[in-house]
C-alpha atoms as a PDB file:
ATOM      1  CA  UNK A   1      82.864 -49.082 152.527  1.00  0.00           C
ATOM      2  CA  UNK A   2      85.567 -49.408 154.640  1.00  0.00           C
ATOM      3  CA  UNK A   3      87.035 -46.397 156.658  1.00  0.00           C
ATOM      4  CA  UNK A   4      90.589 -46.056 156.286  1.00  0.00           C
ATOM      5  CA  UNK A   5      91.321 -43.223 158.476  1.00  0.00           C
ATOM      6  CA  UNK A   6      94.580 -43.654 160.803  1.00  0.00           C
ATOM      7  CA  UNK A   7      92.589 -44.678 163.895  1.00  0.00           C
ATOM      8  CA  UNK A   8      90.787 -47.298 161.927  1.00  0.00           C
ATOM      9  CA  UNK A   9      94.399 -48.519 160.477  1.00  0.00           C
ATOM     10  CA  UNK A  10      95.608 -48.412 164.063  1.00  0.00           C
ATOM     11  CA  UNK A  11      92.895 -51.441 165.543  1.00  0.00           C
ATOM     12  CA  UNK A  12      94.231 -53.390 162.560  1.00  0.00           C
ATOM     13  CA  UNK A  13      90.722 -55.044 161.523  1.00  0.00           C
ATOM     14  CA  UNK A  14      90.201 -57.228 158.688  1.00  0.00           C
ATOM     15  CA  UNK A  15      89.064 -55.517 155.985  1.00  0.00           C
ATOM     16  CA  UNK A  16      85.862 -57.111 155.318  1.00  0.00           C
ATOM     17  CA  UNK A  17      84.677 -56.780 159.010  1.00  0.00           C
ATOM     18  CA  UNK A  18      81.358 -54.959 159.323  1.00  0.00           C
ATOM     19  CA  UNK A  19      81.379 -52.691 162.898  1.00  0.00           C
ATOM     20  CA  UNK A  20      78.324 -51.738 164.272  1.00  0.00           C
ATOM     21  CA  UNK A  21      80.394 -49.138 166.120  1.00  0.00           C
ATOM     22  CA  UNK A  22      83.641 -47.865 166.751  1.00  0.00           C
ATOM     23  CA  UNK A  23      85.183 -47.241 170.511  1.00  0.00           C
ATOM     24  CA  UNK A  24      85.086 -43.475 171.479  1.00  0.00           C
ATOM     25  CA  UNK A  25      87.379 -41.102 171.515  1.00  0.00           C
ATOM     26  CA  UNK A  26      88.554 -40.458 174.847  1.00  0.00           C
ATOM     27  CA  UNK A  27      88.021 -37.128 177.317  1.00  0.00           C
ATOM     28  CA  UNK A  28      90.740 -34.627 178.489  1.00  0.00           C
ATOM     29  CA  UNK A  29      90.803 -36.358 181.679  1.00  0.00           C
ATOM     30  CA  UNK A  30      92.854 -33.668 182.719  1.00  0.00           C
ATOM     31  CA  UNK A  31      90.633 -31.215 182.482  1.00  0.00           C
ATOM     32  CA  UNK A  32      87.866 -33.287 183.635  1.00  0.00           C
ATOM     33  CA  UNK A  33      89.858 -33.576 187.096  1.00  0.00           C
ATOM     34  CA  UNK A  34      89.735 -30.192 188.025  1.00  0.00           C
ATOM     35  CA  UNK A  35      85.713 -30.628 188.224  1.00  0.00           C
ATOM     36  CA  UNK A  36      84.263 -30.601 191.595  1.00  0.00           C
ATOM     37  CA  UNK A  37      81.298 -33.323 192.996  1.00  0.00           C
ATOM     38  CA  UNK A  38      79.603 -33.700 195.384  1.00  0.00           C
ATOM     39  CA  UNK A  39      79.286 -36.902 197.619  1.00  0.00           C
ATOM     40  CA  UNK A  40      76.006 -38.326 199.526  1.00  0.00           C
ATOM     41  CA  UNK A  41      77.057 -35.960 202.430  1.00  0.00           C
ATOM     42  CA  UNK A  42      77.175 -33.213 199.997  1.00  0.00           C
ATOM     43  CA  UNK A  43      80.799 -32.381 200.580  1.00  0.00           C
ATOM     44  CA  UNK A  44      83.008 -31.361 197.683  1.00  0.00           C
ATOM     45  CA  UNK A  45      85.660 -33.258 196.019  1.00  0.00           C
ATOM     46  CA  UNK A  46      87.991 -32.660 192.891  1.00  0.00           C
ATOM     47  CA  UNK A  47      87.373 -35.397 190.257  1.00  0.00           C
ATOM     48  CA  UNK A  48      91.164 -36.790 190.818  1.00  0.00           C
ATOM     49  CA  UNK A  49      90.336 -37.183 194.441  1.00  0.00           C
ATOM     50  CA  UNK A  50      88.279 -39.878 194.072  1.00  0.00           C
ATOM     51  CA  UNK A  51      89.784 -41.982 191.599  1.00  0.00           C
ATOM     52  CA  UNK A  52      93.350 -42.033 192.603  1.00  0.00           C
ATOM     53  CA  UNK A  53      94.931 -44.790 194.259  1.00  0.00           C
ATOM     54  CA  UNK A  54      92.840 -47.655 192.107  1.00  0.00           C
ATOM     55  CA  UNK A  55      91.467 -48.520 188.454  1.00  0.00           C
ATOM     56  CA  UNK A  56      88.141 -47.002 188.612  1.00  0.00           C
ATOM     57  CA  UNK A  57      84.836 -48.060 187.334  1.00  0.00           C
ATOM     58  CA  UNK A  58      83.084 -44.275 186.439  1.00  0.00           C
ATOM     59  CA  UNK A  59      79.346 -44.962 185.634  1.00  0.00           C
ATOM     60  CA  UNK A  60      77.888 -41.542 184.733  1.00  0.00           C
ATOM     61  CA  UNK A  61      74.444 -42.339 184.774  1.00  0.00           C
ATOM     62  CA  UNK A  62      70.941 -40.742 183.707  1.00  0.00           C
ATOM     63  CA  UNK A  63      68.572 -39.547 185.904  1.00  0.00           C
ATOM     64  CA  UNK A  64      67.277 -41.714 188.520  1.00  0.00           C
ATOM     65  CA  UNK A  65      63.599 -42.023 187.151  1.00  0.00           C
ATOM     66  CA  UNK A  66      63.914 -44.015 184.272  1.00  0.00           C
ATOM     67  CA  UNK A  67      63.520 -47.638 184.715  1.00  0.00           C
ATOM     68  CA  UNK A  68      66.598 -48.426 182.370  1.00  0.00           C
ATOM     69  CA  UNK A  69      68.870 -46.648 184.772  1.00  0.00           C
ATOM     70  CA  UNK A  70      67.625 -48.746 187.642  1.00  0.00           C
ATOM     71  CA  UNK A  71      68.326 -51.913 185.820  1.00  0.00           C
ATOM     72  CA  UNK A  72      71.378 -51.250 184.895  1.00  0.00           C
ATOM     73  CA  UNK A  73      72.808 -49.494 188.586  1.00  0.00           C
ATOM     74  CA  UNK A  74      71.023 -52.254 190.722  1.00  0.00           C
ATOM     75  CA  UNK A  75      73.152 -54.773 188.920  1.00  0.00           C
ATOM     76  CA  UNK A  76      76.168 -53.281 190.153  1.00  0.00           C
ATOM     77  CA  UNK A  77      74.950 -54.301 193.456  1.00  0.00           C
ATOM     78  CA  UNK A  78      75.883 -57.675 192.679  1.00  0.00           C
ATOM     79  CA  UNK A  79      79.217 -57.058 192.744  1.00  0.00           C
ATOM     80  CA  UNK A  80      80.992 -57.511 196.341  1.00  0.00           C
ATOM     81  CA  UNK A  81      82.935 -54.179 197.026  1.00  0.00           C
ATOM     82  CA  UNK A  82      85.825 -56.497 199.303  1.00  0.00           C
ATOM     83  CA  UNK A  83      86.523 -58.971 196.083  1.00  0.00           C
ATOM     84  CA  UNK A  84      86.789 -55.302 193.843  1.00  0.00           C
ATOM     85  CA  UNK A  85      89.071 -53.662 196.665  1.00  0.00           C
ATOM     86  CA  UNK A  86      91.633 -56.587 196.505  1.00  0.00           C
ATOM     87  CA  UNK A  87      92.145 -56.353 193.217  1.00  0.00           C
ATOM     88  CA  UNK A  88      92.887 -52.294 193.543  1.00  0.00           C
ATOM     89  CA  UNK A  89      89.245 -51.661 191.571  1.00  0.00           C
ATOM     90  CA  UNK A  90      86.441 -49.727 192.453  1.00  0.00           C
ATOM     91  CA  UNK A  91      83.193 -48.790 191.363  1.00  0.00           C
ATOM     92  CA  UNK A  92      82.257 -45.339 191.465  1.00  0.00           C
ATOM     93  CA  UNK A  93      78.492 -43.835 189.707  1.00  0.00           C
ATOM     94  CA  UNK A  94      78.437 -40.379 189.055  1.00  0.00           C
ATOM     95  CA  UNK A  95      74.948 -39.347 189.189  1.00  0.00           C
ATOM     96  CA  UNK A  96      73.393 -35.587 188.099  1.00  0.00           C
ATOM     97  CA  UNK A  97      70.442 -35.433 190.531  1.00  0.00           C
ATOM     98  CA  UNK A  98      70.593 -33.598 193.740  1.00  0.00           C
ATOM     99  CA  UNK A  99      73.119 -35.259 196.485  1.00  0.00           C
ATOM    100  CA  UNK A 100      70.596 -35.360 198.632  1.00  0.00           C
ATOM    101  CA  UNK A 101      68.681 -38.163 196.434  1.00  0.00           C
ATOM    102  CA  UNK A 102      71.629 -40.318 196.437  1.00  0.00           C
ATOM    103  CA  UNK A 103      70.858 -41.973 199.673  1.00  0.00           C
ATOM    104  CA  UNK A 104      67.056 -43.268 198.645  1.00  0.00           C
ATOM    105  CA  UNK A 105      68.200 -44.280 194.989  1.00  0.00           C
ATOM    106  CA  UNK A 106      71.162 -46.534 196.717  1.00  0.00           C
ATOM    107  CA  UNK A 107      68.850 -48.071 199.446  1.00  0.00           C
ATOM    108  CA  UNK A 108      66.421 -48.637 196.297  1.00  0.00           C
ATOM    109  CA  UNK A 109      68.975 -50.345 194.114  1.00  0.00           C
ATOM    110  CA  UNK A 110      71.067 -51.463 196.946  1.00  0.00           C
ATOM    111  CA  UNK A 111      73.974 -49.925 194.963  1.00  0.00           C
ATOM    112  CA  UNK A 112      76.782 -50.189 197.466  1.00  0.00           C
ATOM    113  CA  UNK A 113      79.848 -49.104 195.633  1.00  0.00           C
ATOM    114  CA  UNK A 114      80.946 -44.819 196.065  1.00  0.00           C
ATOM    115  CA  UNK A 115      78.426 -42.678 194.566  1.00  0.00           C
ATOM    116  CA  UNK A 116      78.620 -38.996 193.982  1.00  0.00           C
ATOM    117  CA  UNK A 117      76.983 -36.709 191.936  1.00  0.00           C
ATOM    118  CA  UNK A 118      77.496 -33.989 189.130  1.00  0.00           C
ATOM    119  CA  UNK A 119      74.555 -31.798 188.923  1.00  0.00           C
ATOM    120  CA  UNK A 120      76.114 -29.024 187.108  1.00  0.00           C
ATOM    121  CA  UNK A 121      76.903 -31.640 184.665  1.00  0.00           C
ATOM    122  CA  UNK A 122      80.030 -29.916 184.470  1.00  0.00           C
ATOM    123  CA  UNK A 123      82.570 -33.455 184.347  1.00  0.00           C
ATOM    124  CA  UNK A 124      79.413 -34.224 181.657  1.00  0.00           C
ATOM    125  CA  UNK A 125      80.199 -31.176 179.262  1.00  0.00           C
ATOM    126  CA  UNK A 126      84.176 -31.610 179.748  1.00  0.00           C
ATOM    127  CA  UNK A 127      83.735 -35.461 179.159  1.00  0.00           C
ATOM    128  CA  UNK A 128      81.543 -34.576 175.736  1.00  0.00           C
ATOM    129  CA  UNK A 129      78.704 -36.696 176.721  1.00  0.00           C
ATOM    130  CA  UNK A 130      75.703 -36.408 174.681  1.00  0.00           C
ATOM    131  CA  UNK A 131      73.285 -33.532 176.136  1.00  0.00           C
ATOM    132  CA  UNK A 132      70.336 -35.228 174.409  1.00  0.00           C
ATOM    133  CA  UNK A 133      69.168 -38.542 172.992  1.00  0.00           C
ATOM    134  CA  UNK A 134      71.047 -39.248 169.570  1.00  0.00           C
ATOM    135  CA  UNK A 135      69.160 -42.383 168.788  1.00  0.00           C
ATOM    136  CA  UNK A 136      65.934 -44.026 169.440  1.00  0.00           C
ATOM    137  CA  UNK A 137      67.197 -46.752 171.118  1.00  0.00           C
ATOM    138  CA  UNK A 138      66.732 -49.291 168.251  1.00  0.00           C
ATOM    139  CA  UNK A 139      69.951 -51.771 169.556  1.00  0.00           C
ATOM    140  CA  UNK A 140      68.114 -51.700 172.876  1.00  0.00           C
ATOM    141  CA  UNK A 141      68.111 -55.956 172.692  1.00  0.00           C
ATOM    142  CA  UNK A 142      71.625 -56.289 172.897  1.00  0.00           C
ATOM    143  CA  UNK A 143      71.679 -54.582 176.920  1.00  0.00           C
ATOM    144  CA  UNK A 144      71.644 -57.584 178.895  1.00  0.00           C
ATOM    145  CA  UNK A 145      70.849 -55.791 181.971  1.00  0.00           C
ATOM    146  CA  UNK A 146      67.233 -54.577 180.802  1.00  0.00           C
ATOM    147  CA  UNK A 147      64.555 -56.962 182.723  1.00  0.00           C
ATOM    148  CA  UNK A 148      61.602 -55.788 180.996  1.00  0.00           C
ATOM    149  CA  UNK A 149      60.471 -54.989 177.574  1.00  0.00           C
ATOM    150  CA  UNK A 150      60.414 -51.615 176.262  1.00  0.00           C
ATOM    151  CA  UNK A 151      56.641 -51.272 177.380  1.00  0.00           C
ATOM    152  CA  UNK A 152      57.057 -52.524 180.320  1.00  0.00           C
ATOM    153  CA  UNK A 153      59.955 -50.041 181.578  1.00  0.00           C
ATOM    154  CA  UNK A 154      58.091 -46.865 180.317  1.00  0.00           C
ATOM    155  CA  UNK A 155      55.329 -48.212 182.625  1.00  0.00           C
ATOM    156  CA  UNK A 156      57.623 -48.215 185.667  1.00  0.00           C
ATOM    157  CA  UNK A 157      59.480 -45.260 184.968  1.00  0.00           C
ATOM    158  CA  UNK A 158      56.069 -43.626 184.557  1.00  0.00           C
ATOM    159  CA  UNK A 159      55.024 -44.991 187.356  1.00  0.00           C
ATOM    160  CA  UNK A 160      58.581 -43.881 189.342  1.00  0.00           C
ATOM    161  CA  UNK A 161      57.637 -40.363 187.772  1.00  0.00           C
ATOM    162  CA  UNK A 162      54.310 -40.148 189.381  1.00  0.00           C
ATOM    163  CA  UNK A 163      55.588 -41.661 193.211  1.00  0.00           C
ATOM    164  CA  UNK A 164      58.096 -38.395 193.070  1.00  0.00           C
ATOM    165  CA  UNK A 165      59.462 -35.256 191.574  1.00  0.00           C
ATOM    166  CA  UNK A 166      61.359 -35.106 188.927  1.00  0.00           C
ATOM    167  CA  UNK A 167      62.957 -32.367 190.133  1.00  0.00           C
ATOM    168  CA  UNK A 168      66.448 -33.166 191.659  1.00  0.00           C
ATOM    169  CA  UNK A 169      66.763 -36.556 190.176  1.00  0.00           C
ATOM    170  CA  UNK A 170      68.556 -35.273 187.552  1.00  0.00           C
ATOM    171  CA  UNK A 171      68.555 -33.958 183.987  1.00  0.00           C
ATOM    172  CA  UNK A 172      65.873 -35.709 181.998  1.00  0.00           C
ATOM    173  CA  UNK A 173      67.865 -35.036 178.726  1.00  0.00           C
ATOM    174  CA  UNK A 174      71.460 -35.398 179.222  1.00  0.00           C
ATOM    175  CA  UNK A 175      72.975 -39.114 178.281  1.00  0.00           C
ATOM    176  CA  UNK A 176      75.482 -41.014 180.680  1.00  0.00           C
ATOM    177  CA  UNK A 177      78.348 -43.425 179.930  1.00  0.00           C
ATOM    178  CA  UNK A 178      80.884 -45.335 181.210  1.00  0.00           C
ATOM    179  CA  UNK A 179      85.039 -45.294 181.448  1.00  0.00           C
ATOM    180  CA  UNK A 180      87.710 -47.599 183.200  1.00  0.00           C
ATOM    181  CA  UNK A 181      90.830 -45.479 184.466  1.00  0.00           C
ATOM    182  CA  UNK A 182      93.739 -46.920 185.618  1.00  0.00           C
ATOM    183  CA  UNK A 183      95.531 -45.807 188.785  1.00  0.00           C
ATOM    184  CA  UNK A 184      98.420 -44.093 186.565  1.00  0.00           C
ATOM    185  CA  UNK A 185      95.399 -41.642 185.129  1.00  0.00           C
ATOM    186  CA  UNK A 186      94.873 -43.349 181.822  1.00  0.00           C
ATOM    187  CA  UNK A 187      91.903 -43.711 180.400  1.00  0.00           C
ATOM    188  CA  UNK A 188      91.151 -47.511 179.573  1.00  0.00           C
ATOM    189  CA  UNK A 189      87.946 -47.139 178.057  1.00  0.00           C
ATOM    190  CA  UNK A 190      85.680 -44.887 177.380  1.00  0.00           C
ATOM    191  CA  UNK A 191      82.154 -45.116 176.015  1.00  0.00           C
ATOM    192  CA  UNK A 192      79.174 -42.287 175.584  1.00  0.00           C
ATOM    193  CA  UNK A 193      76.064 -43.493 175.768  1.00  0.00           C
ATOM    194  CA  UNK A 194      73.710 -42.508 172.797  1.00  0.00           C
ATOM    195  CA  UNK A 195      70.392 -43.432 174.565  1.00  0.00           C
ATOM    196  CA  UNK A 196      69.038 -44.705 177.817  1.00  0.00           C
ATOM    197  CA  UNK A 197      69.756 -48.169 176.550  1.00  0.00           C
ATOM    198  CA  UNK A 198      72.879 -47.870 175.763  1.00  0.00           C
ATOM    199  CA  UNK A 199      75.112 -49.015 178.609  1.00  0.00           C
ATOM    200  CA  UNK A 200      78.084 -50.920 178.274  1.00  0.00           C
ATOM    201  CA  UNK A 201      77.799 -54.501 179.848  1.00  0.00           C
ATOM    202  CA  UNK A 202      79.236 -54.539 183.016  1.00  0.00           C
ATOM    203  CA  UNK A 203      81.383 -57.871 182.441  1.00  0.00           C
ATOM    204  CA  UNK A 204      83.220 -55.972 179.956  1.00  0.00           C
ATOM    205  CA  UNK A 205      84.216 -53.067 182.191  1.00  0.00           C
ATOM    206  CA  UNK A 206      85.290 -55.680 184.374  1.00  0.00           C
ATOM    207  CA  UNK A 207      87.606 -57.167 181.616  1.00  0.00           C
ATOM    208  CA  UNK A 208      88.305 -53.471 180.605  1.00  0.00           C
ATOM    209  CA  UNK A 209      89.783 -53.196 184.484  1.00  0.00           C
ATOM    210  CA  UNK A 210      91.835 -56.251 184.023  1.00  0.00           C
ATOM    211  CA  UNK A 211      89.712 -58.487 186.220  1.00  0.00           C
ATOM    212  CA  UNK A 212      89.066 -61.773 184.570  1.00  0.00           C
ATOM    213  CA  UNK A 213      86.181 -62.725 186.304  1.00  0.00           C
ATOM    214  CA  UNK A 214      83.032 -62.597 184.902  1.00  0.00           C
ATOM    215  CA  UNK A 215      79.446 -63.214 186.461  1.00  0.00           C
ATOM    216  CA  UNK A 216      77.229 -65.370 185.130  1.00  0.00           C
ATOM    217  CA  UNK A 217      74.157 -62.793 185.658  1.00  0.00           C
ATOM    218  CA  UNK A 218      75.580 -60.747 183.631  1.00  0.00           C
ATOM    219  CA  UNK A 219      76.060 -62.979 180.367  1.00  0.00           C
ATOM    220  CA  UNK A 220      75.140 -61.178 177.553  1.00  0.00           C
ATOM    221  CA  UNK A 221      72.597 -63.608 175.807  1.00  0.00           C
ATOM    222  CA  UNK A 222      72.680 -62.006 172.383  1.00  0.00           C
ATOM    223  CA  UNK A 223      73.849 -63.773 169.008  1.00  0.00           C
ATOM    224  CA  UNK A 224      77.827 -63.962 168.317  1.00  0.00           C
ATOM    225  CA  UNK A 225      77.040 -61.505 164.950  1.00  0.00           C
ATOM    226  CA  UNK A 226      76.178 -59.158 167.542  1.00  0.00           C
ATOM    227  CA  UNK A 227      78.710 -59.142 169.773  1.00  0.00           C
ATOM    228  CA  UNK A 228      81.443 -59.802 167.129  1.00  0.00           C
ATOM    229  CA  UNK A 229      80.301 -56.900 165.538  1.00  0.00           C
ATOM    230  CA  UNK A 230      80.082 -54.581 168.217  1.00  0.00           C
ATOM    231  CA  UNK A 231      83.642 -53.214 168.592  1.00  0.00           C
ATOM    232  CA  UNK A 232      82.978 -52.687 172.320  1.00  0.00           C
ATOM    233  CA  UNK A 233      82.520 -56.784 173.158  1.00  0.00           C
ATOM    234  CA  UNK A 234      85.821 -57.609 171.804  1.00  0.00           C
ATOM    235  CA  UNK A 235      89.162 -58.365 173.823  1.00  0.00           C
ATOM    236  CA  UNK A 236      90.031 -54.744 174.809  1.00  0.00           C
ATOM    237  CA  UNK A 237      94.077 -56.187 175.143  1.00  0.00           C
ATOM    238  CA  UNK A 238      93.816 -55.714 171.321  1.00  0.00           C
ATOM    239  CA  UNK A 239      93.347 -51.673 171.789  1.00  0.00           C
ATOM    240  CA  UNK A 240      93.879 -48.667 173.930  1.00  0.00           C
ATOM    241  CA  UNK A 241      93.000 -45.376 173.499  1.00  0.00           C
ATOM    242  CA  UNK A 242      94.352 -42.027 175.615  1.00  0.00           C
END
């Protein structure tokens, strides 16, 4: 059955295309701006503060025990801030835990890019991010930046659980996701993250930001019928949404 609903009509698909899953609608970035942060020093910033000025990367990210959200962030790493900053693109995670966990999590991951975090979760709520898991996970093989099997990362995050408390590193419940905004304020992409596998590849934010370099480590090594059906992997020049 094919959805014919004006924002369907709008991305102009064939007809007989079968999505696995539309792009998301996007966040009152607007009111998301007025939200406050904190950085690793714990002072306070407005939300607009630290985006201005560049196209900006926004990882909101789980807590900081699971092993899923250390793949993903540590990958990040890879990318040289200097070749992002002449291109007027920056990375910025958005963490919930406590600031004062930033600073071990980004020696751990060697995440080198601005971090700040949002333990109220209030840019979370305003953005609409899911406040609890909404699937099991089952697409899980199409995340190119897992490094272990399922079995194996609920080992290490059990065995991250047990090295420290839980407490501070953020909500153990509340979903993350990722969005590209441009320095004019609009909102490139946007995607929510349904589980802690769902992450968006990071060569596509890169293409989302208008960078057309991609890293090899980062090759998604999936099937074509996977990525051609995944809305999310195709050329993002052929939509926008505000």
């Amino acid at each position: 059955m094919t959805c014919t609903c004006q924002q369907c009509k709008a991305l102009l698909l064939p007809m007989d295309m079968s999505i696995d899953r539309l792009p998301e609608i996007s966040f009152d970035l607007y009111e998301v701006d007025k939200c406050k942060i904190k950085d690793i020093r714990g002072r306070n910033f407005f939300f607009h503060e630290i985006r201005k000025n560049h196209t900006s990367i926004i990882i909101f990210s789980r807590n900081f025990i699971e092993q899923e959200t250390k793949d993903y962030i540590e990958d990040f790493a890879k990318i040289s801030p200097s070749y992002l900053k002449d291109n007027d693109v920056k990375v910025i995670l958005i963490a919930s835990a406590y600031h004062t966990n930033l600073a071990s999590f980004c020696q751990e991951t060697k995440f080198v890019h601005e971090v700040y975090t949002d333990a109220s979760l209030a840019i979370h709520r305003k953005a609409h991010l899911f406040s609890q898991i909404v699937d099991g996970g089952s697409k899980a093989q199409i995340n190119p930046h897992l490094k272990h099997s399922s079995f194996i990362r609920f080992l290490l995050s059990t065995k991250r659980a047990s090295e420290r408390s839980t407490k501070g590193h953020g909500s153990l419940f509340q979903q993350g996701g990722q969005a590209v905004i441009n320095s004019d304020g609009k909102v490139l992409y946007f995607h929510r993250d349904r589980n802690n596998t769902d992450q968006t590849p990071i060569n596509f934010l890169l293409s989302a930001s208008g960078l057309n370099k991609s890293f090899d480590h980062f090759k998604d090594h999936q099937t074509k019928t996977n990525i051609f059906h995944d809305l999310r992997r195709r050329n993002i020049k052929n939509f926008e949404f505000v």
